[in-house]
C-alpha atoms as a PDB file:
ATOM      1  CA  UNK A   1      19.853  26.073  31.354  1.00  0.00           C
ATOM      2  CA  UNK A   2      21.639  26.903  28.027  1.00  0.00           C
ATOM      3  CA  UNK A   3      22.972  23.010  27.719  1.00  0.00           C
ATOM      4  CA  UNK A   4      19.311  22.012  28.690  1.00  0.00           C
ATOM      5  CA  UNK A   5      17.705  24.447  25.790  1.00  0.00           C
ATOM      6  CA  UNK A   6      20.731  22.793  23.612  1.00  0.00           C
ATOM      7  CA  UNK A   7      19.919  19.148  24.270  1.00  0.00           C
ATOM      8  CA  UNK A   8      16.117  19.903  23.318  1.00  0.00           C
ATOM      9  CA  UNK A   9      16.779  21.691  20.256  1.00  0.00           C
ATOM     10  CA  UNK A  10      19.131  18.943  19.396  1.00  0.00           C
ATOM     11  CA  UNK A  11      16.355  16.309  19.927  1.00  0.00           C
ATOM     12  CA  UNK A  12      14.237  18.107  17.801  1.00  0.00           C
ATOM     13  CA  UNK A  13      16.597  18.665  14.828  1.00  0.00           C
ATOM     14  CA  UNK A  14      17.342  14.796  15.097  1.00  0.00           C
ATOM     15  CA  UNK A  15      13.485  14.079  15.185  1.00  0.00           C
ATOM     16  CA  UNK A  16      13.137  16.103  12.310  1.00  0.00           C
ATOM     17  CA  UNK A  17      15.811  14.167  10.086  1.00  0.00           C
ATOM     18  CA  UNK A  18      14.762  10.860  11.129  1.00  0.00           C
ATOM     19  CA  UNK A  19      11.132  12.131  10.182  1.00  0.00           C
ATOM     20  CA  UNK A  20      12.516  13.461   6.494  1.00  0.00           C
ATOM     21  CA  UNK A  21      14.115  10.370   6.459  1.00  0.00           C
ATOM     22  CA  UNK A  22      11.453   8.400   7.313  1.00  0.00           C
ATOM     23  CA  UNK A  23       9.176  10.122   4.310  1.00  0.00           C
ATOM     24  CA  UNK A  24      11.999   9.682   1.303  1.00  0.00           C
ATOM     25  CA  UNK A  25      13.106   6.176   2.422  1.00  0.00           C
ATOM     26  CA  UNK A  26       9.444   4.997   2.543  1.00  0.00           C
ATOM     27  CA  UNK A  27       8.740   6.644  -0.596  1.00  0.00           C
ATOM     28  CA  UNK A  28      11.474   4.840  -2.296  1.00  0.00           C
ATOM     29  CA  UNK A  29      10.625   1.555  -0.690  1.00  0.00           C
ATOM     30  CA  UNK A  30       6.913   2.012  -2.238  1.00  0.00           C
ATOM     31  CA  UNK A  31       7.767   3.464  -5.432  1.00  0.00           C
ATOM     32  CA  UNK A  32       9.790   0.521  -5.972  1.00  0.00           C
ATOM     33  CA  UNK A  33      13.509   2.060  -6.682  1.00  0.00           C
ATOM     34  CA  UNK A  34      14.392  -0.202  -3.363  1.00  0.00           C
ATOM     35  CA  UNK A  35      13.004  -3.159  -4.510  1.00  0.00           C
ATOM     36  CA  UNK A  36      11.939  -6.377  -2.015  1.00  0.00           C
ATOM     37  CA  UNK A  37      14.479  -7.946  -0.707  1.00  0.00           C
ATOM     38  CA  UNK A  38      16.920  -5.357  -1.626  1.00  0.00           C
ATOM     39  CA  UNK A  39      19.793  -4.912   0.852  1.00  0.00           C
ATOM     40  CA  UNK A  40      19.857  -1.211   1.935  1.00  0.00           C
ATOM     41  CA  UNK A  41      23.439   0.476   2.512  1.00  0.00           C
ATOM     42  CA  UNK A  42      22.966   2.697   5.193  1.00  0.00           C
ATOM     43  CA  UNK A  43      26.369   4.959   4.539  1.00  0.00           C
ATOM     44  CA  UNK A  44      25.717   5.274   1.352  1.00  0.00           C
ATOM     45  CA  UNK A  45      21.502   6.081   1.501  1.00  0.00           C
ATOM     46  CA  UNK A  46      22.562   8.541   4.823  1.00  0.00           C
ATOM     47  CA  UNK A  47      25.037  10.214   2.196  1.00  0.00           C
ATOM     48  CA  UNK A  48      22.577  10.971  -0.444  1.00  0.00           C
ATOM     49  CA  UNK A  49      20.163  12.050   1.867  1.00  0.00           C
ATOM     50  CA  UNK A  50      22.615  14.240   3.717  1.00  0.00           C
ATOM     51  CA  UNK A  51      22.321  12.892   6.908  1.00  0.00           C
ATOM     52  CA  UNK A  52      24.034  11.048   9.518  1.00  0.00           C
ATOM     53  CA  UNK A  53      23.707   6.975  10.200  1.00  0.00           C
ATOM     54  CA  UNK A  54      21.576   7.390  13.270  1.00  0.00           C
ATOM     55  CA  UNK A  55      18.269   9.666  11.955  1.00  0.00           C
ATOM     56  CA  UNK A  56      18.617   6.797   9.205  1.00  0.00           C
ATOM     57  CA  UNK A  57      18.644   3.823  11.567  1.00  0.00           C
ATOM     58  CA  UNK A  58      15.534   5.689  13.617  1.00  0.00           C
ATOM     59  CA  UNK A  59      13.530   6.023  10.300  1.00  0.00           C
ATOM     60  CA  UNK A  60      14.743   2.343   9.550  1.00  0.00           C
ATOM     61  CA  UNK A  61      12.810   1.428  12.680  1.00  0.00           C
ATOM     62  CA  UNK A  62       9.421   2.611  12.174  1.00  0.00           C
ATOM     63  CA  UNK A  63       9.979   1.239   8.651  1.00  0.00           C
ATOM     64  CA  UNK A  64      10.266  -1.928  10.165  1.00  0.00           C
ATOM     65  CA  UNK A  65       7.507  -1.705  12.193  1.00  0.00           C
ATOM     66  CA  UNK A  66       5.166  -0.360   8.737  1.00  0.00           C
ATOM     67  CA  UNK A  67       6.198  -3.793   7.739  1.00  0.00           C
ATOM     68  CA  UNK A  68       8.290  -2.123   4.805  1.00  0.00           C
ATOM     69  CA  UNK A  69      12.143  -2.978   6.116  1.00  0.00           C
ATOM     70  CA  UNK A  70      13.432  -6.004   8.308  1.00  0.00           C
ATOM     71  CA  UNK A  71      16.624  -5.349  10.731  1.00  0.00           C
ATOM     72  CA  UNK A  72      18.803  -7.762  11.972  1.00  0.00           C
ATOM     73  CA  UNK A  73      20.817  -8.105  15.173  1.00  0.00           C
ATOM     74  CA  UNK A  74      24.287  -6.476  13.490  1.00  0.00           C
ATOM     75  CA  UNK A  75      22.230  -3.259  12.090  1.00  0.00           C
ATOM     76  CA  UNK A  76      21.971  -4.763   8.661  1.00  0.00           C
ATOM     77  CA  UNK A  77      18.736  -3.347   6.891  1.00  0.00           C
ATOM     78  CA  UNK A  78      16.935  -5.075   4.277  1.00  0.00           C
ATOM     79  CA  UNK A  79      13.611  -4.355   1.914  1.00  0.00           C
ATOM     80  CA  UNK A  80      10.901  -6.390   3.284  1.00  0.00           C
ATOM     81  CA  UNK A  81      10.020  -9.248   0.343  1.00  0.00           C
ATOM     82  CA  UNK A  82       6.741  -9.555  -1.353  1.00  0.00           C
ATOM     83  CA  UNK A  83       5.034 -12.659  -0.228  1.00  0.00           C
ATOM     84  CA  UNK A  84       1.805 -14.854  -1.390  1.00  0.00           C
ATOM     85  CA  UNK A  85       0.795 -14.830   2.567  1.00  0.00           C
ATOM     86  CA  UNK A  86       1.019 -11.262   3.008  1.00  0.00           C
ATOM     87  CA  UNK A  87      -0.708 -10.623  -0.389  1.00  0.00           C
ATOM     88  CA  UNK A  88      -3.504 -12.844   0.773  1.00  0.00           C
ATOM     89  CA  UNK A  89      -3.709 -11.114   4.494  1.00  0.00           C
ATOM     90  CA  UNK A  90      -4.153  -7.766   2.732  1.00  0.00           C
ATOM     91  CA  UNK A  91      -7.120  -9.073   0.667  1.00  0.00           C
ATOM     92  CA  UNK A  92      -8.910 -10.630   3.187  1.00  0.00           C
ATOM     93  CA  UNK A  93      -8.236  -7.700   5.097  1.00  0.00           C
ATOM     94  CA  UNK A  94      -9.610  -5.319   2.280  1.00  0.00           C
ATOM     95  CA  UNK A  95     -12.581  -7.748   1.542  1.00  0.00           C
ATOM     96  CA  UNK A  96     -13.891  -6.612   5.379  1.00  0.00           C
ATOM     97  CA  UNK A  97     -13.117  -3.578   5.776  1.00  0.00           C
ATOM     98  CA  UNK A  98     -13.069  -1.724   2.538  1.00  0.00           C
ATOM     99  CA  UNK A  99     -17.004  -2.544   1.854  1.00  0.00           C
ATOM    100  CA  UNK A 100     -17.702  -1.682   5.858  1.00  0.00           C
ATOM    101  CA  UNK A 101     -16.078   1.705   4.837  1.00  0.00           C
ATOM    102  CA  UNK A 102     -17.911   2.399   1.904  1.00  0.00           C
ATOM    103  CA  UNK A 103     -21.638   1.265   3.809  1.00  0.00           C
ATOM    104  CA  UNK A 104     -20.920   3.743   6.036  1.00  0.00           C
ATOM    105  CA  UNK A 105     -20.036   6.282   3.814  1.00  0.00           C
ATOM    106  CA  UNK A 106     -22.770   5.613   2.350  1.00  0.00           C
ATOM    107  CA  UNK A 107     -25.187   6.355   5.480  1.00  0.00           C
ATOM    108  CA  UNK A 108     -23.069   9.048   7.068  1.00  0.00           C
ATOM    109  CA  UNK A 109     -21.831  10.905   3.907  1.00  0.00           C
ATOM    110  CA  UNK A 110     -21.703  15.103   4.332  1.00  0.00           C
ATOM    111  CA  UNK A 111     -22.464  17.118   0.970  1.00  0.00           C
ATOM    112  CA  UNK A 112     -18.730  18.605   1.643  1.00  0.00           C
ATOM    113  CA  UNK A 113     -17.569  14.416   1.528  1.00  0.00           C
ATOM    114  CA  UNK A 114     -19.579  14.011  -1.566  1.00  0.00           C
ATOM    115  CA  UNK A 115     -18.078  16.583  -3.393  1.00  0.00           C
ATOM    116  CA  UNK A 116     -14.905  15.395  -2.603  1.00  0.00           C
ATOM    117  CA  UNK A 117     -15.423  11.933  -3.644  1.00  0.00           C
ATOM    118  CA  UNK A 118     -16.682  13.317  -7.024  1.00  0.00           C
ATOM    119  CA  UNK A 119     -14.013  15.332  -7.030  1.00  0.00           C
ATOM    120  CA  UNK A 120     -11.105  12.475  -7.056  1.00  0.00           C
ATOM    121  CA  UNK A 121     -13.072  10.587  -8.949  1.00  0.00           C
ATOM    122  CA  UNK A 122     -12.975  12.853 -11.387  1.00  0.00           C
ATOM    123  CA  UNK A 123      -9.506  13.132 -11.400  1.00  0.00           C
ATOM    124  CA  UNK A 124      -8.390   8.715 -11.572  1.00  0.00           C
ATOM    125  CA  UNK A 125      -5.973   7.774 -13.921  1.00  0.00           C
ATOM    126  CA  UNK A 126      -6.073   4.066 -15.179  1.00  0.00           C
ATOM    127  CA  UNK A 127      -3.171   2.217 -13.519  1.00  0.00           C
ATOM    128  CA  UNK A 128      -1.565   0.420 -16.393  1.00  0.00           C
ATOM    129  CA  UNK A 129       2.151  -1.031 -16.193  1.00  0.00           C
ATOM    130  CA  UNK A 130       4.631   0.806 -14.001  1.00  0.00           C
ATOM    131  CA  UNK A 131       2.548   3.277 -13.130  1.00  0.00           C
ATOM    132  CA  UNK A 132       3.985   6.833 -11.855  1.00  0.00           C
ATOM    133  CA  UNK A 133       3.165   8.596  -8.373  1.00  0.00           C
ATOM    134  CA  UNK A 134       0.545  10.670  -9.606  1.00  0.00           C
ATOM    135  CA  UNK A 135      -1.458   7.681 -11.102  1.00  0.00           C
ATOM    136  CA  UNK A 136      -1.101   5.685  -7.608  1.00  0.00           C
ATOM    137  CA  UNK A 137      -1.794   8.790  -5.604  1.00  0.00           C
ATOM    138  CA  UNK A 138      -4.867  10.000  -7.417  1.00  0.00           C
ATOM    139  CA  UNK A 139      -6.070   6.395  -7.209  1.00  0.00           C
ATOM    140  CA  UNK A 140      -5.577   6.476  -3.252  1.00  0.00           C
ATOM    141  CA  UNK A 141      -7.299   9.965  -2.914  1.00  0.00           C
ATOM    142  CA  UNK A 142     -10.322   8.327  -4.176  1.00  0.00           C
ATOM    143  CA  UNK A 143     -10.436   5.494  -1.839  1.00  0.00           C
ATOM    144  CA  UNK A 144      -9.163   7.550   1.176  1.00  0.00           C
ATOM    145  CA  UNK A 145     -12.469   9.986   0.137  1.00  0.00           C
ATOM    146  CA  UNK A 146     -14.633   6.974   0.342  1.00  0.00           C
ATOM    147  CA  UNK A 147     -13.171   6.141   3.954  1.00  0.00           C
ATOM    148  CA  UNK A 148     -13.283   9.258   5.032  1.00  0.00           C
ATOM    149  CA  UNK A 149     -16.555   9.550   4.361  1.00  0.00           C
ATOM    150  CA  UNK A 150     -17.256   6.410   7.047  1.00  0.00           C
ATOM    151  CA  UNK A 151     -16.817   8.846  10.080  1.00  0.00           C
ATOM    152  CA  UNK A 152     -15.042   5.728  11.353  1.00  0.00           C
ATOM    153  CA  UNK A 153     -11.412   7.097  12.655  1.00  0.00           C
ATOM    154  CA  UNK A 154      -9.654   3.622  13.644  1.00  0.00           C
ATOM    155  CA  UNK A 155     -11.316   1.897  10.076  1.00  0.00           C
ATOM    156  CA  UNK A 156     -10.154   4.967   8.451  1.00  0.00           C
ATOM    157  CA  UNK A 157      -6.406   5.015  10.522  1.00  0.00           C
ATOM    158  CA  UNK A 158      -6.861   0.877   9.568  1.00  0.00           C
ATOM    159  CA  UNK A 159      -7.099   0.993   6.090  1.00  0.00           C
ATOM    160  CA  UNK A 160      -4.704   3.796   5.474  1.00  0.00           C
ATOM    161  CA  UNK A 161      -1.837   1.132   7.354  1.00  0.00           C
ATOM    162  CA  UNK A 162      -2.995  -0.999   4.328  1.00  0.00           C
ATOM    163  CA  UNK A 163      -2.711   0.941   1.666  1.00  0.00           C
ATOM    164  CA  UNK A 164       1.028   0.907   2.082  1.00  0.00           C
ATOM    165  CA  UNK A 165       1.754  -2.131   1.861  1.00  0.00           C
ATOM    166  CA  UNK A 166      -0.754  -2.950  -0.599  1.00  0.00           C
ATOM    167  CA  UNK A 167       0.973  -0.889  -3.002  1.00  0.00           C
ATOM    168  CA  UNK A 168       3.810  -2.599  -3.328  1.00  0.00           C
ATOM    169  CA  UNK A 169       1.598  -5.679  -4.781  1.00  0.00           C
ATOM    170  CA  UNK A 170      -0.292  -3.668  -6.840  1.00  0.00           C
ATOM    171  CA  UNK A 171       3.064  -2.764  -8.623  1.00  0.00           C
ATOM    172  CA  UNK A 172       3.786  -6.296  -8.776  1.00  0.00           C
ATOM    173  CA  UNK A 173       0.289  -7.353 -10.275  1.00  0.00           C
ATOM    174  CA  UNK A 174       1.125  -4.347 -13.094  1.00  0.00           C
ATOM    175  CA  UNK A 175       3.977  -6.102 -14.651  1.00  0.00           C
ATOM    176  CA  UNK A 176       1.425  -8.450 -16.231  1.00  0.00           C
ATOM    177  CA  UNK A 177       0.018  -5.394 -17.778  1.00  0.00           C
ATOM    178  CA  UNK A 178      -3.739  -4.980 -18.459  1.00  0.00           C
ATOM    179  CA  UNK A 179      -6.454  -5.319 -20.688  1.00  0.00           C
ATOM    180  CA  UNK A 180      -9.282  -2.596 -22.323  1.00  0.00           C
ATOM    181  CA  UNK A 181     -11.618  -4.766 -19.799  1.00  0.00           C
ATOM    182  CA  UNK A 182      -9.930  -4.834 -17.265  1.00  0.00           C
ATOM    183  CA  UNK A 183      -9.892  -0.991 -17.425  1.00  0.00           C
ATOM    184  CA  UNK A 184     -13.398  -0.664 -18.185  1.00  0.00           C
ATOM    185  CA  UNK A 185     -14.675  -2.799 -15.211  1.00  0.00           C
ATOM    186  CA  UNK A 186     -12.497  -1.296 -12.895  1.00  0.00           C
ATOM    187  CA  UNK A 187     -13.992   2.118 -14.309  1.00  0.00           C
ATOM    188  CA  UNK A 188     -16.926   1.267 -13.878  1.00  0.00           C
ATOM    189  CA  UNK A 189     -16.945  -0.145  -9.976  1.00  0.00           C
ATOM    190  CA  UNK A 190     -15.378   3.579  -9.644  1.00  0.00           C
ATOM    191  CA  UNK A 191     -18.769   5.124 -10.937  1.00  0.00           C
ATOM    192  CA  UNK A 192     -21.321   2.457  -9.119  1.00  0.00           C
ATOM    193  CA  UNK A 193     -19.352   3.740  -5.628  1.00  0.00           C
ATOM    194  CA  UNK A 194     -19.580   7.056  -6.306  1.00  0.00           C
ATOM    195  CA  UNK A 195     -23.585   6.652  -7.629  1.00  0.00           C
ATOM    196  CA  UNK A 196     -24.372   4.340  -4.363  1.00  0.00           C
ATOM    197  CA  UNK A 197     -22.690   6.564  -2.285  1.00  0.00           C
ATOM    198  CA  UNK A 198     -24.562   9.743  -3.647  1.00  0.00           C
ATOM    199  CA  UNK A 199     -27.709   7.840  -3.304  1.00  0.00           C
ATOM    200  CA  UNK A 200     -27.307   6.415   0.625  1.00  0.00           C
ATOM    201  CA  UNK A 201     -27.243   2.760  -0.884  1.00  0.00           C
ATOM    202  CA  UNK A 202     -25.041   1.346   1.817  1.00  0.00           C
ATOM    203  CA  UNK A 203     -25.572  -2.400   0.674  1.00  0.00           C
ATOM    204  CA  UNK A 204     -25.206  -1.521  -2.776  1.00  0.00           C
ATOM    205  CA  UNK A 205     -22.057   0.763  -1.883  1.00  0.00           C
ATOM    206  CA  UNK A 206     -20.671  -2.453  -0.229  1.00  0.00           C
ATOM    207  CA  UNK A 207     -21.438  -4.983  -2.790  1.00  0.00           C
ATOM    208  CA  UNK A 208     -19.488  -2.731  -4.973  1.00  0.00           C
ATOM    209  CA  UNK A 209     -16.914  -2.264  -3.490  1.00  0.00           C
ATOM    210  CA  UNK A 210     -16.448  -6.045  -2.537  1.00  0.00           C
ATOM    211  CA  UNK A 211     -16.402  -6.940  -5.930  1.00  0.00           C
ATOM    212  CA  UNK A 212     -13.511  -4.093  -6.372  1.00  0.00           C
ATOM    213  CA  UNK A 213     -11.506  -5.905  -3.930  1.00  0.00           C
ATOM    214  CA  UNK A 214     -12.015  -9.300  -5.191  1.00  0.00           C
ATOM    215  CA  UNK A 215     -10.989  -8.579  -8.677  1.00  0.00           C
ATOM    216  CA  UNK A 216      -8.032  -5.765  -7.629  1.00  0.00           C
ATOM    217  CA  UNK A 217      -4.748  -6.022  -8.501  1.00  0.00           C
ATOM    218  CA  UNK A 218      -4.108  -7.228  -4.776  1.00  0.00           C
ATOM    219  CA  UNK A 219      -6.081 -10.480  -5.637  1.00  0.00           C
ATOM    220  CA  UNK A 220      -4.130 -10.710  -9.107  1.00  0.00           C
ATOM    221  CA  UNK A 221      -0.801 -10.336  -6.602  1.00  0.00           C
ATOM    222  CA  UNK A 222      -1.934 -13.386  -4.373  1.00  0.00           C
ATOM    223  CA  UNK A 223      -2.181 -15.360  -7.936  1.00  0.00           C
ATOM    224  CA  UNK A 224       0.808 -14.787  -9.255  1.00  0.00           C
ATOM    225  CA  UNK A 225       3.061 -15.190  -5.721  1.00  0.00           C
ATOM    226  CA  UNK A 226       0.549 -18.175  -4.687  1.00  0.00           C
ATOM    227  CA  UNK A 227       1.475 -19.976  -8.585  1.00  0.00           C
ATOM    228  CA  UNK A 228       5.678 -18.686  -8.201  1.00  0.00           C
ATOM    229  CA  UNK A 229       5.412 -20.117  -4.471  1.00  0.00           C
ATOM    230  CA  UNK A 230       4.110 -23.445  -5.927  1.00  0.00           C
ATOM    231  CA  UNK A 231       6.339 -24.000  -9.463  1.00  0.00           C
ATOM    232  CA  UNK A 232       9.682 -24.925  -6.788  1.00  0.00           C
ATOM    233  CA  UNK A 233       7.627 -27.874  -5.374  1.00  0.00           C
ATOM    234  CA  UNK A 234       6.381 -29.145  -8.881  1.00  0.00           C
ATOM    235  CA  UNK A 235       9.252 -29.277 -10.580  1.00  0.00           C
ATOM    236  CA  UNK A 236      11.079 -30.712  -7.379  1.00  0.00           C
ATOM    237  CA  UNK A 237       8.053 -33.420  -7.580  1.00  0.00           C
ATOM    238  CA  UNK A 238       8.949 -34.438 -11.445  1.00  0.00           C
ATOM    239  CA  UNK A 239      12.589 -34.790 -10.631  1.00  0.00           C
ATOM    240  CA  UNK A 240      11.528 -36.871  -7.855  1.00  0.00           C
ATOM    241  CA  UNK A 241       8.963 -39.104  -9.753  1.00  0.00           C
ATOM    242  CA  UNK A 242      11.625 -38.951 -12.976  1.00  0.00           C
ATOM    243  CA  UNK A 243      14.088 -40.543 -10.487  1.00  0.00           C
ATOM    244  CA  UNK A 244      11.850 -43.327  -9.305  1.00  0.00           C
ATOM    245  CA  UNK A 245      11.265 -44.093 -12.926  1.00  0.00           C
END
C-alpha cells in the first residue's frame, strides 16, 4: 500500500512539473525569446527550469500538439516556424468565427458580460513594435470578453486554440511598426464592438468585427510571409531568363 500511495504521489509531482513546464516553455515560445525555428536544448532548458529531461519532453509533447514545437524521431525538439499557409489558415479561421462570436454576444450578452467587456476595453494598450506581455494580454482579455459573451463553449474553447498561435504572427506583423492610423482605426473597431454589443446589434457587432480581422495584424502576417515566400522564385526566375539571354 505504501509503494502504491508512493507511485501516485510520484505521478502527480511529475504531472505537476511537466504542467509548470508546459506554462514557462509555452510562454517563451509565444513571447518570442525561442524564436521559430529555433532548436531547443533540452539539458540545458530542463536545467534552468530545474527539472529533469522527462517533465520537459512531456510538456514538449502537448507543445507539439498546440502546434508551437515539432519533435523528431531521435527526441530532437525544435520551435515550430512561422509560415504564409498557417498565417492564412488562422485568418480565414478568424474571419468565421470571430464575427459568429461577437453576433452572439451580441444577442446573448448578460449585464455582468457587458461590464466586463467595458471593463477590458477600458484597459487596451495600442500594440506598437515589440510589444510586452501586458500589452498582448490586455488585448486578448478584450477579445476573450467578447467570446465569452457568445455562450458558445466549443467557439469559445475554438478561438482561444487560435489565439496562440496567432500571436506569434502578430509579433511578426509588429516589426513593420505602425502608423497614427493604423492605431486610430484599430481604436476605433474596439469602440463600434463594444457600442454594437451594448446595443444587441448582432449584424453590426459582426460586420465589425470582420473588418477587425481583415485588416489585423494576422492579415498584415499573411502579406509579408506570402511576398518573403515568393522573392526566392523571382529572383531564381531572372537568373533563369538572364541565362537564356
Amino acid at each position: 500500500m505504501a509503494e502504491a500511495n508512493l507511485a501516485t504521489t510520484g505521478a502527480t509531482k511529475m504531472a505537476t512539473k511537466a504542467e509548470v513546464a508546459y506554462e514557462l516553455v509555452r510562454e517563451q515560445v509565444l513571447r518570442g525569446d525561442l524564436v521559430p525555428g529555433a532548436v531547443i536544448q533540452q539539458a540545458a532548458l530542463a536545467r534552468e527550469l530545474g527539472i529533469s529531461t522527462t517533465p520537459l519532453r512531456e510538456a514538449l509533447r502537448r507543445l507539439m500538439s498546440d502546434g508551437l514545437v515539432e519533435l523528431d524521431a531521435h527526441r530532437d525538439a525544435r520551435v515550430t516556424r512561422l509560415t504564409a499557409e498557417e498565417a492564412r489558415d488562422l485568418v480565414e479561421l478568424r474571419r468565421s468565427l470571430d464575427p459568429l462570436a461577437a453576433g452572439l454576444a451580441a444577442e446573448r450578452r448578460t449585464r455582468q458580460d457587458l461590464e466586463l467587456i467595458r471593463a477590458t476595453a477600458d484597459e487596451l494598450l495600442p500594440l506598437r513594435t515589440d510589444p510586452g506581455p501586458a500589452e498582448l494580454s490586455t488585448h486578448r482579455r478584450f477579445h476573450v470578453a467578447i467570446y465569452t459573451a457568445s455562450h458558445n463553449q466549443m467557439l469559445v474553447q475554438t478561438l482561444d486554440g487560435l489565439w496562440d498561435k496567432a500571436d506569434r504572427y502578430r509579433r511578426l506583423a509588429l516589426e513593420d511598426g505602425r502608423t497614427e492610423e493604423d492605431l486610430d482605426r484599430t481604436h476605433a473597431e474596439h469602440r463600434a464592438m463594444v457600442d454594437a454589443i451594448a446595443a444587441g446589434d448582432s449584424e453590426t457587432a459582426a460586420t465589425v468585427m470582420l473588418a477587425h480581422v481583415d485588416a489585423s495584424l494576422g492579415a498584415r502576417a499573411v502579406a509579408r510571409l506570402t511576398s518573403a515566400a515568393a522573392q526566392p522564385v523571382a529572383r531564381s526566375l531572372r537568373g533563369i531568363r538572364g541565362a537564356r539571354t
